[in-house]
PDB file of N, CA and C in Angstrom:
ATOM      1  N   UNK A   1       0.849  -1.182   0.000  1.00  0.00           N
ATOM      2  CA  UNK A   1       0.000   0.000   0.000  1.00  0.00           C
ATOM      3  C   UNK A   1       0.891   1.239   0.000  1.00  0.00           C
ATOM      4  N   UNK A   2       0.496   2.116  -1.061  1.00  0.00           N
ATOM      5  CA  UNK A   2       1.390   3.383  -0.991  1.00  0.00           C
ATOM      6  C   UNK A   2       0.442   4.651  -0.242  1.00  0.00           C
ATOM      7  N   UNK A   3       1.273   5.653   0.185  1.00  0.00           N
ATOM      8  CA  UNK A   3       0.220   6.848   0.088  1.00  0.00           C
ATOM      9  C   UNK A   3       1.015   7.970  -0.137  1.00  0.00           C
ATOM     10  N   UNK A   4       0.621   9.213  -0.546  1.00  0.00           N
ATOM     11  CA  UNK A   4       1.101  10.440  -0.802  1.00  0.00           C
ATOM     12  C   UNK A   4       0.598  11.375   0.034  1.00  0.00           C
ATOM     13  N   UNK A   5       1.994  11.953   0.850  1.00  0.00           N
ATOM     14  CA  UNK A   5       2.194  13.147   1.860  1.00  0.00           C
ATOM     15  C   UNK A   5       2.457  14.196   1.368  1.00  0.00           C
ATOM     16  N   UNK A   6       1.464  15.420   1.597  1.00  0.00           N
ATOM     17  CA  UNK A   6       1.354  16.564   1.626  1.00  0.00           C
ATOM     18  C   UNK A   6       1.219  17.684   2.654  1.00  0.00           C
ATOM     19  N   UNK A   7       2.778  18.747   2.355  1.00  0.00           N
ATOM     20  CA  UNK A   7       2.580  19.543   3.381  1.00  0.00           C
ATOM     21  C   UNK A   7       2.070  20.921   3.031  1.00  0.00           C
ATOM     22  N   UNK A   8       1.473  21.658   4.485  1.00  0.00           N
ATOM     23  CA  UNK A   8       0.109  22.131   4.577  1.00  0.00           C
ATOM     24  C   UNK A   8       0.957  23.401   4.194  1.00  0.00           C
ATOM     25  N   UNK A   9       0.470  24.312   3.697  1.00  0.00           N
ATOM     26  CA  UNK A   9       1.068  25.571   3.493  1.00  0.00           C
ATOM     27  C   UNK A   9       0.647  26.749   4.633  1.00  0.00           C
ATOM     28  N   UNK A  10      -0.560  26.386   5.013  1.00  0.00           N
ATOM     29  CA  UNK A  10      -1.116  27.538   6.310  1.00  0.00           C
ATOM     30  C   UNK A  10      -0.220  26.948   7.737  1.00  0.00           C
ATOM     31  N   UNK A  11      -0.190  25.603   7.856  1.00  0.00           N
ATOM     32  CA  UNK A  11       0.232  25.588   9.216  1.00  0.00           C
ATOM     33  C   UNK A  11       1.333  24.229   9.170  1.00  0.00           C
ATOM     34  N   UNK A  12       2.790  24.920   9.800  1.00  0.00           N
ATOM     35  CA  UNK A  12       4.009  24.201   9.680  1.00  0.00           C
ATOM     36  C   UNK A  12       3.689  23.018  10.712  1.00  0.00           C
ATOM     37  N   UNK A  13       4.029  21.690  10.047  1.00  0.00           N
ATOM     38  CA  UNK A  13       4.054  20.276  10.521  1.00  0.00           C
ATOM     39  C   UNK A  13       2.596  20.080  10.576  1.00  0.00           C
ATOM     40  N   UNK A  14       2.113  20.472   9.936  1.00  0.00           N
ATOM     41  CA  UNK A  14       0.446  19.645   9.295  1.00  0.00           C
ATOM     42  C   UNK A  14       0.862  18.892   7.956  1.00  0.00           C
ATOM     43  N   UNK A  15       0.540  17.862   8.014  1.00  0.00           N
ATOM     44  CA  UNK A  15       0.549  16.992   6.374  1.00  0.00           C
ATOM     45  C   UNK A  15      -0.416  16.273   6.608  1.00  0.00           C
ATOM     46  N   UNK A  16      -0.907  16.037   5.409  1.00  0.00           N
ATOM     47  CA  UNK A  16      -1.866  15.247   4.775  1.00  0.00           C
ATOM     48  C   UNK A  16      -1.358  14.117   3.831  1.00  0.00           C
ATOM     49  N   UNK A  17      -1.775  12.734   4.374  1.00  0.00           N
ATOM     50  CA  UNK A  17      -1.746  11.638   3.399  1.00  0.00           C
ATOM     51  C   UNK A  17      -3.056  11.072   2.977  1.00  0.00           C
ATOM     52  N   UNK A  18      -2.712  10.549   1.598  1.00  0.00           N
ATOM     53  CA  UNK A  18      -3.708  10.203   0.467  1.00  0.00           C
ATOM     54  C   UNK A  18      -3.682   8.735  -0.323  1.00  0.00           C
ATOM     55  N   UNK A  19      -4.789   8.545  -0.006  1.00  0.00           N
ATOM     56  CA  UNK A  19      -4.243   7.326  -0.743  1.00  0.00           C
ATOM     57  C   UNK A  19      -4.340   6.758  -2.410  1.00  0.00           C
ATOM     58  N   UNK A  20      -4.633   8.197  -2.964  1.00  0.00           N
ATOM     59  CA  UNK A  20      -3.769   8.562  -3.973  1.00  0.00           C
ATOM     60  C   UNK A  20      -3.360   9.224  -4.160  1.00  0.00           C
ATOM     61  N   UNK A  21      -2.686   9.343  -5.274  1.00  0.00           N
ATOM     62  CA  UNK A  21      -1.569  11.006  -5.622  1.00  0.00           C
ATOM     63  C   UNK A  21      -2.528  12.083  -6.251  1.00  0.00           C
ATOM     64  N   UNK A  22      -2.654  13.366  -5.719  1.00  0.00           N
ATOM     65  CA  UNK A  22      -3.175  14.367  -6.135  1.00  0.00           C
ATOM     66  C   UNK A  22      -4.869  14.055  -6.025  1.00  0.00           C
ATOM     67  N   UNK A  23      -5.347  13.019  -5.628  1.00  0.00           N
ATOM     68  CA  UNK A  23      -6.504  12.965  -5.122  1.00  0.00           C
ATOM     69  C   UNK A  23      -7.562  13.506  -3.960  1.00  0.00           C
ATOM     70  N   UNK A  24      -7.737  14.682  -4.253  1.00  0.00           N
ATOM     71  CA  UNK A  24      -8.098  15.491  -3.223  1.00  0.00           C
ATOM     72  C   UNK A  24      -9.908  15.429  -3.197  1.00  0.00           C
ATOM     73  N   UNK A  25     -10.494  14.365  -3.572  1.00  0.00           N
ATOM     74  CA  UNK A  25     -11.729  14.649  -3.823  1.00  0.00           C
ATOM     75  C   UNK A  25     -12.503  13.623  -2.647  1.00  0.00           C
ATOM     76  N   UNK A  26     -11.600  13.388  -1.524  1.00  0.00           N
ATOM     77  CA  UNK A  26     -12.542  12.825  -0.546  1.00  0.00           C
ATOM     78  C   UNK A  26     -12.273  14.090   0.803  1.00  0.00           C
ATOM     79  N   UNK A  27     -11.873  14.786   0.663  1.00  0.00           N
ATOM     80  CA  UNK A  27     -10.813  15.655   1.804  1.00  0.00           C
ATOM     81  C   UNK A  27     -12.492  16.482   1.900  1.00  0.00           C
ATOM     82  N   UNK A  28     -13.046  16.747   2.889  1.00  0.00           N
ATOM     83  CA  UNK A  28     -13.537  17.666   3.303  1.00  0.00           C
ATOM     84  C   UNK A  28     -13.432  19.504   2.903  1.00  0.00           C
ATOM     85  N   UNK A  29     -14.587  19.701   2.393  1.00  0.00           N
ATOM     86  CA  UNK A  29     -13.751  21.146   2.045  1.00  0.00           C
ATOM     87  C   UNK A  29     -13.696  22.196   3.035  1.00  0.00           C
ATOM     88  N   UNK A  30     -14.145  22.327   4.132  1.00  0.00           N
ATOM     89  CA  UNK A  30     -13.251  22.849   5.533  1.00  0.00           C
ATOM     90  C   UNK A  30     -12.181  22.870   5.960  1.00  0.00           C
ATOM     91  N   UNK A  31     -12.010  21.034   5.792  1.00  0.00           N
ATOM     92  CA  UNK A  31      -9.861  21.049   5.833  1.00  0.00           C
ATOM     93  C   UNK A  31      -9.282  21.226   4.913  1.00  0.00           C
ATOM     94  N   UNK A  32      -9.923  21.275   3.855  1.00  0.00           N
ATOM     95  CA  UNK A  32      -9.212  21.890   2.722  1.00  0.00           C
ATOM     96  C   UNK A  32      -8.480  23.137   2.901  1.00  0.00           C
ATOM     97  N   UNK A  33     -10.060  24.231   3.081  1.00  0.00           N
ATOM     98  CA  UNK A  33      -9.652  25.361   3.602  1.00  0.00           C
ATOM     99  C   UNK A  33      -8.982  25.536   4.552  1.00  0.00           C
ATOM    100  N   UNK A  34      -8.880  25.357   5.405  1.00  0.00           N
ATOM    101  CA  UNK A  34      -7.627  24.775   6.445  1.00  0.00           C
ATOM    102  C   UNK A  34      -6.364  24.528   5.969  1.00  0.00           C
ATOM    103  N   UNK A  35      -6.132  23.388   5.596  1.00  0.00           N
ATOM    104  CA  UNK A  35      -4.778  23.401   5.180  1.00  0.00           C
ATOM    105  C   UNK A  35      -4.070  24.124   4.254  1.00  0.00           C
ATOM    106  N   UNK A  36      -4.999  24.603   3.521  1.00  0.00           N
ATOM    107  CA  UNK A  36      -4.054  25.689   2.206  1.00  0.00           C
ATOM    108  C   UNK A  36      -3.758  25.159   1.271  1.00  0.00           C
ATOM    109  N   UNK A  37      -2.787  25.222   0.459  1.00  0.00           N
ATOM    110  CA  UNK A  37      -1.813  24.672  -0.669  1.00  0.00           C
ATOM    111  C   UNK A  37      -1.624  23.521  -0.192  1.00  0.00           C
ATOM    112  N   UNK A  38      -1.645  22.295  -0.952  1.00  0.00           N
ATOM    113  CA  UNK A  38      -0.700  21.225  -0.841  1.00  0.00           C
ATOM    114  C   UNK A  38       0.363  20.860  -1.521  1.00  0.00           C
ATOM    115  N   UNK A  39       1.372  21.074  -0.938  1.00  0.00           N
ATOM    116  CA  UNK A  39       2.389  21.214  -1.341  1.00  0.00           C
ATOM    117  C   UNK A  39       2.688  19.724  -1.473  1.00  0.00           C
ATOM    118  N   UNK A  40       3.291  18.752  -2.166  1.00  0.00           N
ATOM    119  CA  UNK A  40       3.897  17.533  -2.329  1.00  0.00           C
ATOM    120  C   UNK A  40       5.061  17.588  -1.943  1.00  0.00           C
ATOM    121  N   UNK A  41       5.177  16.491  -0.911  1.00  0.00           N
ATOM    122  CA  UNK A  41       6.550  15.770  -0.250  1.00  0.00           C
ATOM    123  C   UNK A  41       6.681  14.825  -0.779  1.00  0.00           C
ATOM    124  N   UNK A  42       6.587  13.557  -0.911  1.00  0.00           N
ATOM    125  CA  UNK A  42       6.465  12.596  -0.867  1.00  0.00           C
ATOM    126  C   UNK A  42       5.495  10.864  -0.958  1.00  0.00           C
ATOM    127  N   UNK A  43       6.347   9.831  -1.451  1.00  0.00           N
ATOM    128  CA  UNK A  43       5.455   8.858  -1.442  1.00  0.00           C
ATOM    129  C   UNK A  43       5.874   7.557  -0.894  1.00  0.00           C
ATOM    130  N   UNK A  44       5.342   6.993  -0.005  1.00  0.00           N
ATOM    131  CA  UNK A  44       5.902   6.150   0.829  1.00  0.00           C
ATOM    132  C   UNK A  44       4.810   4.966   1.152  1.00  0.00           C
ATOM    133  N   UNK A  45       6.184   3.868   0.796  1.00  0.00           N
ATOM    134  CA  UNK A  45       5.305   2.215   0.451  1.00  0.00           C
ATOM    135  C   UNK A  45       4.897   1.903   2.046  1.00  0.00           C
ATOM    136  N   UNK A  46       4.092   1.660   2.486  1.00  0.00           N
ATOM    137  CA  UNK A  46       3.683   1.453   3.916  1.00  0.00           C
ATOM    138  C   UNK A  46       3.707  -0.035   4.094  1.00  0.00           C
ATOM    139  N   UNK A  47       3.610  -0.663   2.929  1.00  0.00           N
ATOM    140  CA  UNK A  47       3.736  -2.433   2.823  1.00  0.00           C
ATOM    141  C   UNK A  47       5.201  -2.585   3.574  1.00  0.00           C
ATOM    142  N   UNK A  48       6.036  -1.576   3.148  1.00  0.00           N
ATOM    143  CA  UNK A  48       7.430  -1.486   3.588  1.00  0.00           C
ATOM    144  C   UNK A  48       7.764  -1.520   5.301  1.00  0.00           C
ATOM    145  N   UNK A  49       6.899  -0.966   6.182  1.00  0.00           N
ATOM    146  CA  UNK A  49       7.324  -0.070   7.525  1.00  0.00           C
ATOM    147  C   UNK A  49       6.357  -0.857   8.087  1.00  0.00           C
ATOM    148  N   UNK A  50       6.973  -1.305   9.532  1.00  0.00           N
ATOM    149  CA  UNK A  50       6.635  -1.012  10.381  1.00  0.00           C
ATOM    150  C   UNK A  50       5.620  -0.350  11.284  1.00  0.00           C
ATOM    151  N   UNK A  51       6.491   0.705  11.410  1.00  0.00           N
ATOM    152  CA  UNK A  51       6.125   2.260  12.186  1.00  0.00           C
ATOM    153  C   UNK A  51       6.325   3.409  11.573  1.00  0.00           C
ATOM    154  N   UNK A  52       6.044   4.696  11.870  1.00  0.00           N
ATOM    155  CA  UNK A  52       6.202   5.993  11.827  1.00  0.00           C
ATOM    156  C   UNK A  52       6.309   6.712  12.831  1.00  0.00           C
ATOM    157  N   UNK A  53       7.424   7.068  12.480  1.00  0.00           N
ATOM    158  CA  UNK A  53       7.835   8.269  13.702  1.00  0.00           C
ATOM    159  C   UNK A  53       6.726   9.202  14.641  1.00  0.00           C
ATOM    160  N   UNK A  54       6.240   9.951  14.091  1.00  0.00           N
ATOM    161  CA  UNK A  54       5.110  10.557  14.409  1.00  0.00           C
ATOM    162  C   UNK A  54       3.677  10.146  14.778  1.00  0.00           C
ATOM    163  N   UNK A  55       3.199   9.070  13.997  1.00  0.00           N
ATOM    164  CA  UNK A  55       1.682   8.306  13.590  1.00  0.00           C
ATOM    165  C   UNK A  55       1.956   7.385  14.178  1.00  0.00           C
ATOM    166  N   UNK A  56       0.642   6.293  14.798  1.00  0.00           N
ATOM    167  CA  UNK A  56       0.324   5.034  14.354  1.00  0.00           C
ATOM    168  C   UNK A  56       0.389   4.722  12.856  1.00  0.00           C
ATOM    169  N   UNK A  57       0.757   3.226  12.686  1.00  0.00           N
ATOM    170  CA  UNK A  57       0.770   3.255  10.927  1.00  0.00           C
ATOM    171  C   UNK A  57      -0.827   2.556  10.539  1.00  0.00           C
ATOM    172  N   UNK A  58      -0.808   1.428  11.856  1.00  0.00           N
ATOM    173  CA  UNK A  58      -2.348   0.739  11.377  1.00  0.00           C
ATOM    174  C   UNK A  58      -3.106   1.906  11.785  1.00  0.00           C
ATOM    175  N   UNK A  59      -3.367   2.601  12.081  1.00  0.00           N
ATOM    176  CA  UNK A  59      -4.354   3.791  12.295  1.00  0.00           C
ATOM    177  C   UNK A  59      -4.227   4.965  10.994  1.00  0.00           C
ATOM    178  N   UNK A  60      -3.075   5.106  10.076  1.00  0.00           N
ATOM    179  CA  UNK A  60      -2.922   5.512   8.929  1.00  0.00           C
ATOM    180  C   UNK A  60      -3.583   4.884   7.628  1.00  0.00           C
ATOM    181  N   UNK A  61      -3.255   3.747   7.929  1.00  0.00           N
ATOM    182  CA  UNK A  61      -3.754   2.395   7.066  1.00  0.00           C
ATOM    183  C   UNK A  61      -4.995   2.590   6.805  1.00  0.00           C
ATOM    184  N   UNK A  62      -5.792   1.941   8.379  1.00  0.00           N
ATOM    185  CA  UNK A  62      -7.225   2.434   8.680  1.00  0.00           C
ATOM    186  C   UNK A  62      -7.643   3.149   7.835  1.00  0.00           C
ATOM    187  N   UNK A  63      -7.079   4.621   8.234  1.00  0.00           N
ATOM    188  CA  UNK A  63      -8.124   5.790   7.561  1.00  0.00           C
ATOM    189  C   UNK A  63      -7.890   5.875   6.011  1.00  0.00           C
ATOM    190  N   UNK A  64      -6.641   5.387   5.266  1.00  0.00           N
ATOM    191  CA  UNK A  64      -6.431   5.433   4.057  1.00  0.00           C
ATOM    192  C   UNK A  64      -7.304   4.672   3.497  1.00  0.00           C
ATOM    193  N   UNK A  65      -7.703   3.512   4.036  1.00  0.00           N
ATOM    194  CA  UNK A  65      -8.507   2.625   3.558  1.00  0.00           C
ATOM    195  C   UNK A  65      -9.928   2.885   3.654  1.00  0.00           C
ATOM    196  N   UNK A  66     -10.512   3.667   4.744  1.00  0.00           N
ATOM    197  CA  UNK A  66     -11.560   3.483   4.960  1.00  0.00           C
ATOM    198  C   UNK A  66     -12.204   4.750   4.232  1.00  0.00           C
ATOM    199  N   UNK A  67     -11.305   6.091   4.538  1.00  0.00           N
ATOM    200  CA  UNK A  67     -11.453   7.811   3.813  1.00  0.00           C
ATOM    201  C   UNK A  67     -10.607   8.150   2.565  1.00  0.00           C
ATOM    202  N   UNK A  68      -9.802   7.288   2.828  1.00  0.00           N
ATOM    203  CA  UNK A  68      -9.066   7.814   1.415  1.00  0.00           C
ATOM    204  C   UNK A  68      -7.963   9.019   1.954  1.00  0.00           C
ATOM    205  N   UNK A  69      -8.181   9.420   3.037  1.00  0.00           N
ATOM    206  CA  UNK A  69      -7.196  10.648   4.064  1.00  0.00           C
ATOM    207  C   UNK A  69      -6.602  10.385   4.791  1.00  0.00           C
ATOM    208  N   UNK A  70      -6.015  11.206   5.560  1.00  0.00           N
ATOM    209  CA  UNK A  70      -5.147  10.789   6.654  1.00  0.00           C
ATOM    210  C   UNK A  70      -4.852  12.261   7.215  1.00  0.00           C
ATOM    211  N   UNK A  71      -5.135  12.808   8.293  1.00  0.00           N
ATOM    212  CA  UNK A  71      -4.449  14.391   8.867  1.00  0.00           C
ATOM    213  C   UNK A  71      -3.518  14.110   9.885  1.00  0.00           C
ATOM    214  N   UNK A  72      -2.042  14.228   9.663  1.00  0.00           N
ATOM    215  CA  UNK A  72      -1.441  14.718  10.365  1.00  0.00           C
ATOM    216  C   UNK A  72      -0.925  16.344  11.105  1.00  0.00           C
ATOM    217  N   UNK A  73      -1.875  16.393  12.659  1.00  0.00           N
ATOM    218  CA  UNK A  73      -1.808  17.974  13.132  1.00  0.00           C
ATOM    219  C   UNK A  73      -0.126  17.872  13.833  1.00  0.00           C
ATOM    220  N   UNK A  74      -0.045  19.019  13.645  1.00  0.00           N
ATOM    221  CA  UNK A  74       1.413  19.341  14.116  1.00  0.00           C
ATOM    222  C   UNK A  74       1.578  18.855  15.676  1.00  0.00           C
ATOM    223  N   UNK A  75       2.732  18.871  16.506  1.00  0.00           N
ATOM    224  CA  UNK A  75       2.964  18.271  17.700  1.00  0.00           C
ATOM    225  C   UNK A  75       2.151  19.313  18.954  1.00  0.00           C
ATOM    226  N   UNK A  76       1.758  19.037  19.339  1.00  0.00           N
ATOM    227  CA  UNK A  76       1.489  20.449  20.900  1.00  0.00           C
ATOM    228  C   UNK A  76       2.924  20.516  21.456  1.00  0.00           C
ATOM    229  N   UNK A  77       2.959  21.950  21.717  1.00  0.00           N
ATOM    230  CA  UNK A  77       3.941  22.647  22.477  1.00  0.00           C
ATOM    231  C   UNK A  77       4.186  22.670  24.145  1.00  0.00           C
ATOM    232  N   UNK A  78       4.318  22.131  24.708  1.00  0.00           N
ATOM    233  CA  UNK A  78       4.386  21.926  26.185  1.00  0.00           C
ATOM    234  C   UNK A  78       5.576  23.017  27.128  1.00  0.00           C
ATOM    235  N   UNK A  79       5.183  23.219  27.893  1.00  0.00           N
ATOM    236  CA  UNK A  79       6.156  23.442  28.538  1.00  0.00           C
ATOM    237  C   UNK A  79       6.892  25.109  27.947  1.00  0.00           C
ATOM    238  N   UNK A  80       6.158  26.079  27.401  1.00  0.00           N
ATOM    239  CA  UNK A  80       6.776  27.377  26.946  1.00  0.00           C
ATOM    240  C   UNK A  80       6.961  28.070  27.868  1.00  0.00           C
ATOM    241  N   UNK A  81       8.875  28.436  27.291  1.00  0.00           N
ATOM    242  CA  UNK A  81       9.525  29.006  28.339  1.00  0.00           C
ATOM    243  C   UNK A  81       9.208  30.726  28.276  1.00  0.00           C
ATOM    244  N   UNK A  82       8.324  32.319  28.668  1.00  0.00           N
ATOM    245  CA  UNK A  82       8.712  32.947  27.921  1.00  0.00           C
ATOM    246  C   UNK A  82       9.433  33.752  28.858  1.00  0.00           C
ATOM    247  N   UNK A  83      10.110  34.674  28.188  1.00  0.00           N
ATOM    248  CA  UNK A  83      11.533  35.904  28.516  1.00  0.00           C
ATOM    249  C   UNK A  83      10.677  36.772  29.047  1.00  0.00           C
ATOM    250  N   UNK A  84      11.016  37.111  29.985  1.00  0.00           N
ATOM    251  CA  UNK A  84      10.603  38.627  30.974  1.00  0.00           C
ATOM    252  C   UNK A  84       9.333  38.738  31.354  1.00  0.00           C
ATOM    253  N   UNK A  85       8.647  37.155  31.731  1.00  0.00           N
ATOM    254  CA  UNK A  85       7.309  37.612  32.289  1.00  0.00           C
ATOM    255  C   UNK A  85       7.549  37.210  34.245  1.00  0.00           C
TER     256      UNK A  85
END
């Protein structure tokens, strides 16, 4: 199983995978609007892996299979240090 990762142009470390290339016609058009531009990263055999760094992969799988999507939201920020409060 392949899918194609796309990063979000409105918001850094959002990507979107697809489980086809340039197939944007199951994506919601809210997150569309949301994510912005999709920019193309990449395409990656998942038959191949394991794991993913970031994701569950059977939970990638899942949704590729079941939506045709996949949203990866960026990490939460914990712990901000700020200067002079």
């Amino acid at each position: 199983m392949f899918c194609y990762i796309y990063r979000s142009s409105k918001q850094d470390e959002m990507y979107l995978y697809l489980r086809e290339k340039d197939q944007f016609a199951d994506v919601p058009v809210e997150l569309a609007k949301r994510f912005g531009r999709a920019d193309f990263v990449m395409e990656l055999d998942l038959s191949t892996r394991q794991k993913l760094a970031r994701i569950d992969i059977e939970r990638l799988r899942q949704a590729l299979k079941d939506v045709g999507y996949f949203l990866q939201m960026p990490p939460k920020v914990e712990g901000v240090i700020h200067d002079g409060d």
